[in-house]
N, C-alpha and C. Protein backbone atom coordinates (compact mmCIF):
# COMPACT_ATOMS: atom_id res chain seq x y z
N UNK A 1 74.30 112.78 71.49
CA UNK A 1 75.28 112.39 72.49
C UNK A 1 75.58 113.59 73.37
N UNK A 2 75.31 113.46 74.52
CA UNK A 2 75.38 114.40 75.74
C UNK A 2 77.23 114.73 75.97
N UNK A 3 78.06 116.07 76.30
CA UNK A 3 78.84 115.83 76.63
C UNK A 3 78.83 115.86 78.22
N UNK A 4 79.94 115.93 78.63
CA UNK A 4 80.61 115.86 79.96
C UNK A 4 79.71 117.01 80.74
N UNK A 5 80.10 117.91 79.87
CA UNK A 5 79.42 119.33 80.55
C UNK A 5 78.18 119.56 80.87
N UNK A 6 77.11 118.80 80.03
CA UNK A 6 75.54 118.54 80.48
C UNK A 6 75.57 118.44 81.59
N UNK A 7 76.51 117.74 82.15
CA UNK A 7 76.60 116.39 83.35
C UNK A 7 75.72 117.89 84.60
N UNK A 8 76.92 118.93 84.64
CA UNK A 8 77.52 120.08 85.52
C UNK A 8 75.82 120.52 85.43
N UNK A 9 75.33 120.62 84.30
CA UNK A 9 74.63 121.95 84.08
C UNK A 9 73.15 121.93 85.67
N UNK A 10 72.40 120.61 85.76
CA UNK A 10 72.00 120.50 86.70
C UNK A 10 72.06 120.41 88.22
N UNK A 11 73.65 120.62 88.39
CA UNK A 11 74.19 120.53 89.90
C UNK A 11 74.19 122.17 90.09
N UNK A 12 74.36 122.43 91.58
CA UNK A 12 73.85 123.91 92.19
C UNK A 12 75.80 123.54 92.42
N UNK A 13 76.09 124.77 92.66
CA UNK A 13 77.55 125.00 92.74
C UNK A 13 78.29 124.20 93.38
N UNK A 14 77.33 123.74 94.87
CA UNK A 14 78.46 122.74 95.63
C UNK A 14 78.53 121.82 95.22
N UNK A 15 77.59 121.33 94.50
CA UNK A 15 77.91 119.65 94.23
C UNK A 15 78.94 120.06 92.96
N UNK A 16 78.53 120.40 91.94
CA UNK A 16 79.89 121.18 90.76
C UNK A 16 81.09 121.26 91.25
N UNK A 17 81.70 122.04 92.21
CA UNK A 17 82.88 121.87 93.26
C UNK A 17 83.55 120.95 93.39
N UNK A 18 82.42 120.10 94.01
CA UNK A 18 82.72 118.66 94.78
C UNK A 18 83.03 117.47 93.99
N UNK A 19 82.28 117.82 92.44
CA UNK A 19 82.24 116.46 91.62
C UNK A 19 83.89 116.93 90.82
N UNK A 20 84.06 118.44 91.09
CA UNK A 20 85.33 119.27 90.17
C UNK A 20 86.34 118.69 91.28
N UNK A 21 86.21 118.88 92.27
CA UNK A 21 87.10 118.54 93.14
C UNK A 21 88.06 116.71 93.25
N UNK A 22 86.47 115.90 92.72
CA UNK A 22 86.54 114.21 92.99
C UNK A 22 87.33 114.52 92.02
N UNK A 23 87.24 114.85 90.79
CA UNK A 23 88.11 114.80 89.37
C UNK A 23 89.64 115.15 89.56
N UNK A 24 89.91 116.08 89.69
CA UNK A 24 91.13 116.65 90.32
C UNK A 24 91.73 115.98 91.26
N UNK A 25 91.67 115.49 92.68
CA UNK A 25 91.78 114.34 92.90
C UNK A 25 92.38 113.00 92.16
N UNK A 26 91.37 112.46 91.33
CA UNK A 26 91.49 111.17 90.83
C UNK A 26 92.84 111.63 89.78
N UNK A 27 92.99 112.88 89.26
CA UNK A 27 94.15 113.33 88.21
C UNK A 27 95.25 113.02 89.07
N UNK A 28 95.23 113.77 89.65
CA UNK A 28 96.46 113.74 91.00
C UNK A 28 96.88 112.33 91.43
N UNK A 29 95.83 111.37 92.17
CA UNK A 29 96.54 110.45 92.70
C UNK A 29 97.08 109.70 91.25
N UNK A 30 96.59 109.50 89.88
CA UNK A 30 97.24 109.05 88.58
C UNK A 30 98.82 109.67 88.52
N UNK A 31 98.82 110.62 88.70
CA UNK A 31 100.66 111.19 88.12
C UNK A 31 100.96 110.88 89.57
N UNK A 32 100.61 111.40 91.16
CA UNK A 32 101.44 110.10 91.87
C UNK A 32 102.26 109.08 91.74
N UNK A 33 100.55 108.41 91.63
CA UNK A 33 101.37 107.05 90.96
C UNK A 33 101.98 106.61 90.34
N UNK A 34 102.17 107.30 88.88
CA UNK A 34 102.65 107.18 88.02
C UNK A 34 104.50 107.82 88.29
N UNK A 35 104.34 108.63 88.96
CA UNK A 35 105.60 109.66 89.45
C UNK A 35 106.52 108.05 90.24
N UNK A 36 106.06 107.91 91.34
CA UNK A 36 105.95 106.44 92.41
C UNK A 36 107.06 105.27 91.39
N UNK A 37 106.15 105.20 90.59
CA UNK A 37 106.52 103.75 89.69
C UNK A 37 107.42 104.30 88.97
N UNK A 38 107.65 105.12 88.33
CA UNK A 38 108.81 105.92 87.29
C UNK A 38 110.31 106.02 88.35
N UNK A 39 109.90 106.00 89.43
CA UNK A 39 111.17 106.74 90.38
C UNK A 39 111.43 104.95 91.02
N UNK A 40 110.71 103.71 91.19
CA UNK A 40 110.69 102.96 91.47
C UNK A 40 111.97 101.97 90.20
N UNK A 41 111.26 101.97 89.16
CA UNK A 41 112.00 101.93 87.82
C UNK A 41 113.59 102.16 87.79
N UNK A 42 113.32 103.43 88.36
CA UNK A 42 115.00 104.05 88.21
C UNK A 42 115.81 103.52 88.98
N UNK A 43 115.25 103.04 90.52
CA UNK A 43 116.15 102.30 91.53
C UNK A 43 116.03 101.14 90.89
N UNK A 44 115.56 100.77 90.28
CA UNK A 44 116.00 99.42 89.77
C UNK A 44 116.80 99.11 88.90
N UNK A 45 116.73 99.96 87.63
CA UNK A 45 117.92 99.69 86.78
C UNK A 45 119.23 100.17 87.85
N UNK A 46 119.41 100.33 88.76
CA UNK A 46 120.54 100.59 89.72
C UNK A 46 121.42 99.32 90.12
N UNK A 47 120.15 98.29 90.02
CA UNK A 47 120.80 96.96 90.17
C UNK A 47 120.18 96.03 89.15
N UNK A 48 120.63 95.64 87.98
CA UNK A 48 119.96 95.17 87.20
C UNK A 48 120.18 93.80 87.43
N UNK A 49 120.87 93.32 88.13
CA UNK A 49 121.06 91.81 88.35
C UNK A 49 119.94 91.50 89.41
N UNK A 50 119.39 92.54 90.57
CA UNK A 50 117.66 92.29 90.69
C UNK A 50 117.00 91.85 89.85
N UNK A 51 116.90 92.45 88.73
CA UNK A 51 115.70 92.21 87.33
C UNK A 51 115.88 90.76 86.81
N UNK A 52 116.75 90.21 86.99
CA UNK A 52 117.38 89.09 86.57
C UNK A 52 116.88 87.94 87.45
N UNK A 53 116.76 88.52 88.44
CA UNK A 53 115.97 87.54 89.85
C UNK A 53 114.86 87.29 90.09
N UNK A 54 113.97 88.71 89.73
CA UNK A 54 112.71 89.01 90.19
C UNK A 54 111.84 87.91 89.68
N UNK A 55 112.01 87.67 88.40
CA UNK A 55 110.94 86.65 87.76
C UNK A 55 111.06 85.56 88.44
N UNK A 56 112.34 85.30 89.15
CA UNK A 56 111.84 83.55 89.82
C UNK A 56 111.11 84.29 90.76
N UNK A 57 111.10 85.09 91.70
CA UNK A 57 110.68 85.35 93.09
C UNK A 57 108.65 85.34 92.41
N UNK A 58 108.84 85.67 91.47
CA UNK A 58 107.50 86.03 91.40
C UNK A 58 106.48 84.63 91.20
N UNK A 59 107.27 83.41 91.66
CA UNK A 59 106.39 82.34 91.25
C UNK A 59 106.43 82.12 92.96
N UNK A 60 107.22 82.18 93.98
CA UNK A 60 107.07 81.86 95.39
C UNK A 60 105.78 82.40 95.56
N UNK A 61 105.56 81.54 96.84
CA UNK A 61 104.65 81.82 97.67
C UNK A 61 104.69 83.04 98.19
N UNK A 62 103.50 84.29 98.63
CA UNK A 62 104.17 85.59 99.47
C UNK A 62 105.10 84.93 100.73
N UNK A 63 104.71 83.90 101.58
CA UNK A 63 105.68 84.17 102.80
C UNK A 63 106.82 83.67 102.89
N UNK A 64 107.24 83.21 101.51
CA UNK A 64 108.86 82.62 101.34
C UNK A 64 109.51 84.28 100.88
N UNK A 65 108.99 84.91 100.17
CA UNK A 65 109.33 86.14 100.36
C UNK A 65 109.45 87.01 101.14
N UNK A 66 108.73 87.00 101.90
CA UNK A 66 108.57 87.72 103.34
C UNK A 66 109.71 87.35 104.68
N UNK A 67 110.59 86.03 104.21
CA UNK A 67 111.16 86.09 104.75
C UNK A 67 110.91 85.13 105.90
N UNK A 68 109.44 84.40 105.94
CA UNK A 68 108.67 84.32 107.57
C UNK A 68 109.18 82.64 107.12
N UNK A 69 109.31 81.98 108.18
CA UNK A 69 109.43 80.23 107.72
C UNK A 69 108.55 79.81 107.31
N UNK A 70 108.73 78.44 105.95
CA UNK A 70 107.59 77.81 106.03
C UNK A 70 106.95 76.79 106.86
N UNK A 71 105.77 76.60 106.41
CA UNK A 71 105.40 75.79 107.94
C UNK A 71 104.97 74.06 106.86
């Protein structure tokens, strides 16, 4: 079983960089996101009688949510 590091051993530096770089990247936008949704969370327990709502909203249609008329 090959590890990760085999992967590197045949790339010339830039591509190594670049594939080090895609990785780092993909780490980053994860705790973003993850940062995003955690701080999202918190405004919500702010109003917990939202949470109490949300589940009906989540059976509408998007544009009864949106606010737009139905047609």
């Amino acid at each position: 079983m090959s590890q990760p590091r085999d992967a590197y051993v045949n790339l010339d530096a830039r591509a190594r960089r670049k594939v080090q770089d895609e990785r780092r990247m993909h780490f980053r936008r994860a705790i973003e996101s993850y940062d995003e949704q955690r701080q999202l969370h918190a405004q919500l327990m702010e109003y917990p009688d939202l949470l109490m709502i949300s589940p009906l909203l989540d059976g509408l249609p998007a544009r009864h949510q949106s606010g737009q008329p139905a047609h």
